[in-house]
N, C-alpha and C. Protein backbone atom coordinates (compact mmCIF):
# COMPACT_ATOMS: atom_id res chain seq x y z
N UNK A 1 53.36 -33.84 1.88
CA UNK A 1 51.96 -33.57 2.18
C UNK A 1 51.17 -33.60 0.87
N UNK A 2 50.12 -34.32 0.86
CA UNK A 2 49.28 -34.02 -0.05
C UNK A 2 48.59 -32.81 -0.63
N UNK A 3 48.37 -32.43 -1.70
CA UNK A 3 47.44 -31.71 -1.87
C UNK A 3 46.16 -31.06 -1.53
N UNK A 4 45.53 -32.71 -1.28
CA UNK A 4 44.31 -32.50 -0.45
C UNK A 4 44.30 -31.98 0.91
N UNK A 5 45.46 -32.42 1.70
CA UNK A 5 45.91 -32.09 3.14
C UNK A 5 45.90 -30.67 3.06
N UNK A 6 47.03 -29.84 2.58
CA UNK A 6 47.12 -29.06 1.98
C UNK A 6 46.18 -28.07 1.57
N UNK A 7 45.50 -28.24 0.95
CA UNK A 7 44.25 -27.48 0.86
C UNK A 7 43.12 -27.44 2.03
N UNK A 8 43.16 -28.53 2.83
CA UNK A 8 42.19 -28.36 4.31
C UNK A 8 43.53 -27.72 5.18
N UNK A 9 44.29 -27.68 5.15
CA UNK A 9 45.65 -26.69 5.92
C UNK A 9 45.00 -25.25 5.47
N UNK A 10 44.96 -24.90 4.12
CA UNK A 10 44.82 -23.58 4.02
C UNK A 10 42.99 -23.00 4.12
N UNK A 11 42.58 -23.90 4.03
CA UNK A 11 40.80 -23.46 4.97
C UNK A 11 41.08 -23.20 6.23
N UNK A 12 41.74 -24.01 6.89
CA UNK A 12 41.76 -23.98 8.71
C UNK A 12 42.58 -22.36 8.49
N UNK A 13 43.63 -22.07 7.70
CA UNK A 13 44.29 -20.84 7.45
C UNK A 13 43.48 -19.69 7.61
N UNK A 14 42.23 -20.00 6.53
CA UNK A 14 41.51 -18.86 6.51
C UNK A 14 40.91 -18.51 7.65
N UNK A 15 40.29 -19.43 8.04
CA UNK A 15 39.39 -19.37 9.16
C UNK A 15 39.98 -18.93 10.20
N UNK A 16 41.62 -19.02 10.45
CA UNK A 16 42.29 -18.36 11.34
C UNK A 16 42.65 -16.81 11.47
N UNK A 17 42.53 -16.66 10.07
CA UNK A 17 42.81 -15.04 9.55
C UNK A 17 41.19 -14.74 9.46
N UNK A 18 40.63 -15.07 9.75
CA UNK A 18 38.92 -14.17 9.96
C UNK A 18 39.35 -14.04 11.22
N UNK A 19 39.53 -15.11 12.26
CA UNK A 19 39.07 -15.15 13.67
C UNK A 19 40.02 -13.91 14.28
N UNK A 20 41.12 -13.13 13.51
CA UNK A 20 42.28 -12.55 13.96
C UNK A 20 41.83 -11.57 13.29
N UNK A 21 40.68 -11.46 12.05
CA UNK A 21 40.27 -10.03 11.84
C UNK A 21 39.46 -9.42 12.56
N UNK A 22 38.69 -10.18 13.08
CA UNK A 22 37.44 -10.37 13.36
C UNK A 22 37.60 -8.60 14.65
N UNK A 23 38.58 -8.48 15.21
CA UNK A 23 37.84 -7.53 16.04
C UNK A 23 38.46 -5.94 15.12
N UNK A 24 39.42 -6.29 14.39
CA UNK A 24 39.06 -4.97 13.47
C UNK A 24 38.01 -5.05 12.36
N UNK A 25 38.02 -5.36 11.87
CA UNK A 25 36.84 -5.65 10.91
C UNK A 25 35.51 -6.89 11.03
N UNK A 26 35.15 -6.64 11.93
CA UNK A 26 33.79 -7.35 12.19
C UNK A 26 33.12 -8.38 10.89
N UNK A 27 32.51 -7.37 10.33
CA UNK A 27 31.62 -7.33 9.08
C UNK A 27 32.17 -8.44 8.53
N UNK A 28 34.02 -7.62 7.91
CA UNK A 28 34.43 -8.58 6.88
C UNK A 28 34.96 -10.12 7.00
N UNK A 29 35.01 -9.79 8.51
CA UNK A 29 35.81 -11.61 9.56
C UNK A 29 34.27 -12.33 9.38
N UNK A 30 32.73 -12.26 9.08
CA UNK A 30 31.84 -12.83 9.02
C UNK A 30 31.69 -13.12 7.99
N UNK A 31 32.00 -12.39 6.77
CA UNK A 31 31.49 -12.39 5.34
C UNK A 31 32.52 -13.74 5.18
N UNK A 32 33.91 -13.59 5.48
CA UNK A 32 34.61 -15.15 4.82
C UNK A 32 34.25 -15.83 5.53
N UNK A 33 33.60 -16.06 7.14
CA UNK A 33 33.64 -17.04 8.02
C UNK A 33 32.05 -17.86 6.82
N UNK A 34 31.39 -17.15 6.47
CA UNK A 34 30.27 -17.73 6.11
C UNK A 34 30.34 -18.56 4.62
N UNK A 35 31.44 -17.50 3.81
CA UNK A 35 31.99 -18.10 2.67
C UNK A 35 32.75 -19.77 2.80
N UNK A 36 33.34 -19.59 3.79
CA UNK A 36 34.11 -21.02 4.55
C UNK A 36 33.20 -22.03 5.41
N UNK A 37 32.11 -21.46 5.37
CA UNK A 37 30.94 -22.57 5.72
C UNK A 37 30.36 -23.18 4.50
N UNK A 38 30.43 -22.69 3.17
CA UNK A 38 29.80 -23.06 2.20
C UNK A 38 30.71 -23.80 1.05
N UNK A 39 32.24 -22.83 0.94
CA UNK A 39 32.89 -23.88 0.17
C UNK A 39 34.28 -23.65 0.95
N UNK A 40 35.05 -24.71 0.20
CA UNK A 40 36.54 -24.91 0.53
C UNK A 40 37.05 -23.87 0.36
N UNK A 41 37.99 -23.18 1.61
CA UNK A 41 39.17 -22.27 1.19
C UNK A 41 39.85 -21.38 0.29
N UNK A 42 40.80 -22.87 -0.58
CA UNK A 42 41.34 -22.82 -1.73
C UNK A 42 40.03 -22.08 -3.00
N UNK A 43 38.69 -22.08 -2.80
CA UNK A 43 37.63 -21.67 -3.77
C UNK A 43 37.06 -20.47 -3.51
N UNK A 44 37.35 -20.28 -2.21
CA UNK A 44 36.96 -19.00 -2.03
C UNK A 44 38.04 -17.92 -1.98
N UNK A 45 39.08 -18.62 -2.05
CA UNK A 45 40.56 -17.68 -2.15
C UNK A 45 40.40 -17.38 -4.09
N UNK A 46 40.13 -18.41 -4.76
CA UNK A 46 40.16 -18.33 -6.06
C UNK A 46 38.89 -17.34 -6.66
N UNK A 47 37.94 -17.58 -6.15
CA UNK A 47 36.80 -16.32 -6.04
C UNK A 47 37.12 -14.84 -6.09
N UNK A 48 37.96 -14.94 -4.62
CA UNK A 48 38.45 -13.06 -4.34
C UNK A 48 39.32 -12.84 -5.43
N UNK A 49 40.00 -13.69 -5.55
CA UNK A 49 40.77 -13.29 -7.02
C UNK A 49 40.19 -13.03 -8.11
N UNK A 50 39.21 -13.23 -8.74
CA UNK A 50 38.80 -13.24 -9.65
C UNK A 50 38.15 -12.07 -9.96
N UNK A 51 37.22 -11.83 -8.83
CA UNK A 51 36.50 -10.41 -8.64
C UNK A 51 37.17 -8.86 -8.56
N UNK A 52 36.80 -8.08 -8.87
CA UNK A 52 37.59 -6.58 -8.74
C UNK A 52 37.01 -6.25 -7.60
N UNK A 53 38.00 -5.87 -6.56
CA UNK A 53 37.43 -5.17 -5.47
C UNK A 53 36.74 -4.25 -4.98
N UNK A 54 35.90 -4.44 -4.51
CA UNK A 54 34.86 -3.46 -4.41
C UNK A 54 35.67 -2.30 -3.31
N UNK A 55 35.04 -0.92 -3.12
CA UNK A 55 36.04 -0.18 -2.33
C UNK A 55 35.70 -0.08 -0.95
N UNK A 56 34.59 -0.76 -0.43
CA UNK A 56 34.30 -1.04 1.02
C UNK A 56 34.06 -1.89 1.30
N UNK A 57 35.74 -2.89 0.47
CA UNK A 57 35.89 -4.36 0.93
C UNK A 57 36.60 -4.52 2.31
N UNK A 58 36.62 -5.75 2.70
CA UNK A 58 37.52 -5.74 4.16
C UNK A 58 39.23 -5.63 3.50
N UNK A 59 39.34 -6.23 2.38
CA UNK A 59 40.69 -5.88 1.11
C UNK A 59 41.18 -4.50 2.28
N UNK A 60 40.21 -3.81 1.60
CA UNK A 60 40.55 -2.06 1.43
C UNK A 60 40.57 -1.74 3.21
N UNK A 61 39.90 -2.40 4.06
CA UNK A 61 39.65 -2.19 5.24
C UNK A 61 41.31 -2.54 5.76
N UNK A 62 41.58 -3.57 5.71
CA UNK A 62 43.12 -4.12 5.83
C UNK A 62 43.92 -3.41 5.77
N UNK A 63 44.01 -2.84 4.53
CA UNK A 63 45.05 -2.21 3.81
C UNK A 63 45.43 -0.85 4.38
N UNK A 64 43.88 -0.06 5.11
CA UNK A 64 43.84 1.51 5.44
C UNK A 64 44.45 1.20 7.08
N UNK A 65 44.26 0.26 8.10
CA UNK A 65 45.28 -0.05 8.79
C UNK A 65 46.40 -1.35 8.89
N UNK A 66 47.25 -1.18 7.34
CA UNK A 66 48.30 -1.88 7.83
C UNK A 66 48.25 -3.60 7.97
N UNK A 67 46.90 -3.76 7.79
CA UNK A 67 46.96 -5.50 8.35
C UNK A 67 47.00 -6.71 6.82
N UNK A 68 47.60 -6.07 5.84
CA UNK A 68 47.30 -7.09 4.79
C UNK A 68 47.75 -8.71 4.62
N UNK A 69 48.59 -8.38 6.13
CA UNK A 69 48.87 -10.00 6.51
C UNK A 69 47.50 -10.91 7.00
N UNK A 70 46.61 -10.25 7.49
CA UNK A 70 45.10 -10.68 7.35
C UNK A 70 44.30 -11.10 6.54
N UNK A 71 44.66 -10.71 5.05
CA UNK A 71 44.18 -10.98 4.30
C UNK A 71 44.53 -12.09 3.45
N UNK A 72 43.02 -12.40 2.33
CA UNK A 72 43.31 -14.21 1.75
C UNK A 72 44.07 -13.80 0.89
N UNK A 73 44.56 -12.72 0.26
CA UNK A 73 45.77 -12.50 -0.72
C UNK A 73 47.05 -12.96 0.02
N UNK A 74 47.07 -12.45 0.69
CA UNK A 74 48.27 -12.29 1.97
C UNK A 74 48.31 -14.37 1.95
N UNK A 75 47.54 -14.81 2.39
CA UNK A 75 47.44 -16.48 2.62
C UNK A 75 48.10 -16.89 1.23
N UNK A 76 47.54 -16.81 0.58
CA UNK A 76 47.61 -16.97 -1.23
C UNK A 76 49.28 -17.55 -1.08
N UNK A 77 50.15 -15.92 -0.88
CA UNK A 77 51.08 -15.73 -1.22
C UNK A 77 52.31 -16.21 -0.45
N UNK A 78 51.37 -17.01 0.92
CA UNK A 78 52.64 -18.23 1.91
C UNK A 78 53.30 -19.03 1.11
N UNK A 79 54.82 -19.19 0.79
CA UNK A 79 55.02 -19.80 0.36
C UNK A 79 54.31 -21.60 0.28
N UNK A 80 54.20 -22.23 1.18
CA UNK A 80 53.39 -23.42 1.81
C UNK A 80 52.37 -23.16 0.66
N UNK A 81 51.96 -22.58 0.53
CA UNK A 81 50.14 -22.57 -0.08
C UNK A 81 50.23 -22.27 -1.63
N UNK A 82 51.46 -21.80 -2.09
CA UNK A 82 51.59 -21.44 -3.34
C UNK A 82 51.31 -22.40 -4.30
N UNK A 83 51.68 -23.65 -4.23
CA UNK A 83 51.71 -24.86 -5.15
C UNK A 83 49.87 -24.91 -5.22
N UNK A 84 49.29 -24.48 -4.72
CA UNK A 84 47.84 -24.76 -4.74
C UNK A 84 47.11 -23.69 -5.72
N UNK A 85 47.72 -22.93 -6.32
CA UNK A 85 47.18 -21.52 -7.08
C UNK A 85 48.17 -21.56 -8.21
N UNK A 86 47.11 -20.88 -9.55
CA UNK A 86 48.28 -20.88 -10.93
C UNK A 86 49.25 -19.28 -10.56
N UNK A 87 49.93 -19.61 -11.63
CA UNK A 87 50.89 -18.67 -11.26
C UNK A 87 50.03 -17.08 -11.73
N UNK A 88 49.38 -17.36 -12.67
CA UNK A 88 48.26 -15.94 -12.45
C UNK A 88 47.02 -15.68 -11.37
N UNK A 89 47.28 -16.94 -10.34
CA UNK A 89 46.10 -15.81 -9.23
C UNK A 89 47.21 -15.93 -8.55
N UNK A 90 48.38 -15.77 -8.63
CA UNK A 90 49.40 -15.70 -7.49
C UNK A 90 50.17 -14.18 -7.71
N UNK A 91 49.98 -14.29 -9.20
CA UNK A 91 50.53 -12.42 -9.10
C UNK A 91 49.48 -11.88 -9.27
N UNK A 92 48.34 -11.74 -9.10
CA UNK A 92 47.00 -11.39 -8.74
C UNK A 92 47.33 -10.45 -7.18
N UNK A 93 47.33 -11.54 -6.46
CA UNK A 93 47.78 -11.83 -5.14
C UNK A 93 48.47 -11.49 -4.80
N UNK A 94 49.58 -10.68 -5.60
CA UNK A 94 50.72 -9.91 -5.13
C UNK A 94 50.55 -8.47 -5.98
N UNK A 95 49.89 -8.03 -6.62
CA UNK A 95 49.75 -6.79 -7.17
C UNK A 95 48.74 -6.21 -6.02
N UNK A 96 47.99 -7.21 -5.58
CA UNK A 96 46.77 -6.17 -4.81
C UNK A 96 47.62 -5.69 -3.27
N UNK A 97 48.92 -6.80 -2.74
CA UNK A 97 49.02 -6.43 -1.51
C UNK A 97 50.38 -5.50 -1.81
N UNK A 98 50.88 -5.42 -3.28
CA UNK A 98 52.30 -4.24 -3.15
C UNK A 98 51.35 -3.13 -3.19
């Protein structure tokens, strides 16, 4: 698979993990759905990484019930999707969900 493939694999990803947040966390299943209207996936996965989490993120919303498989860290860290991220937003990506 290509890269490029690959990277529209892990947008359709995201957009699947909003649509599956979406009835616990409302708010935060809109905030990426809108982020994923504007850029690719893979850029908005590289974004959340970059930023320090704010504490009434959907992150933190996830995390207080259990769902961090919902989250774009959680995506990040599919094996499948790994080759698409350096190896520092990948332990990024794994410090926020241990």
């Amino acid at each position: 698979m290509t890269t490029f493939k690959l990277a529209a694999e892990f947008h359709e990803h995201l957009r699947a993990l909003a649509q599956a947040s979406a009835i616990i966390d409302p708010l935060g299943a809109e905030q990426i759905r809108r982020m994923l209207e504007r850029r690719q996936g893979i850029f908005v996965a590289q974004d959340a990484l970059k930023n320090p989490l704010p504490q009434a993120s959907g992150f933190h919303r996830m995390k207080q019930l259990g769902r961090l498989d919902l989250t774009i860290e959680s995506a990040v860290l599919e094996p499948r999707f790994r080759i698409l991220f350096t190896q520092a937003e990948i332990d990024k990506a794994r410090s926020r969900v241990s």
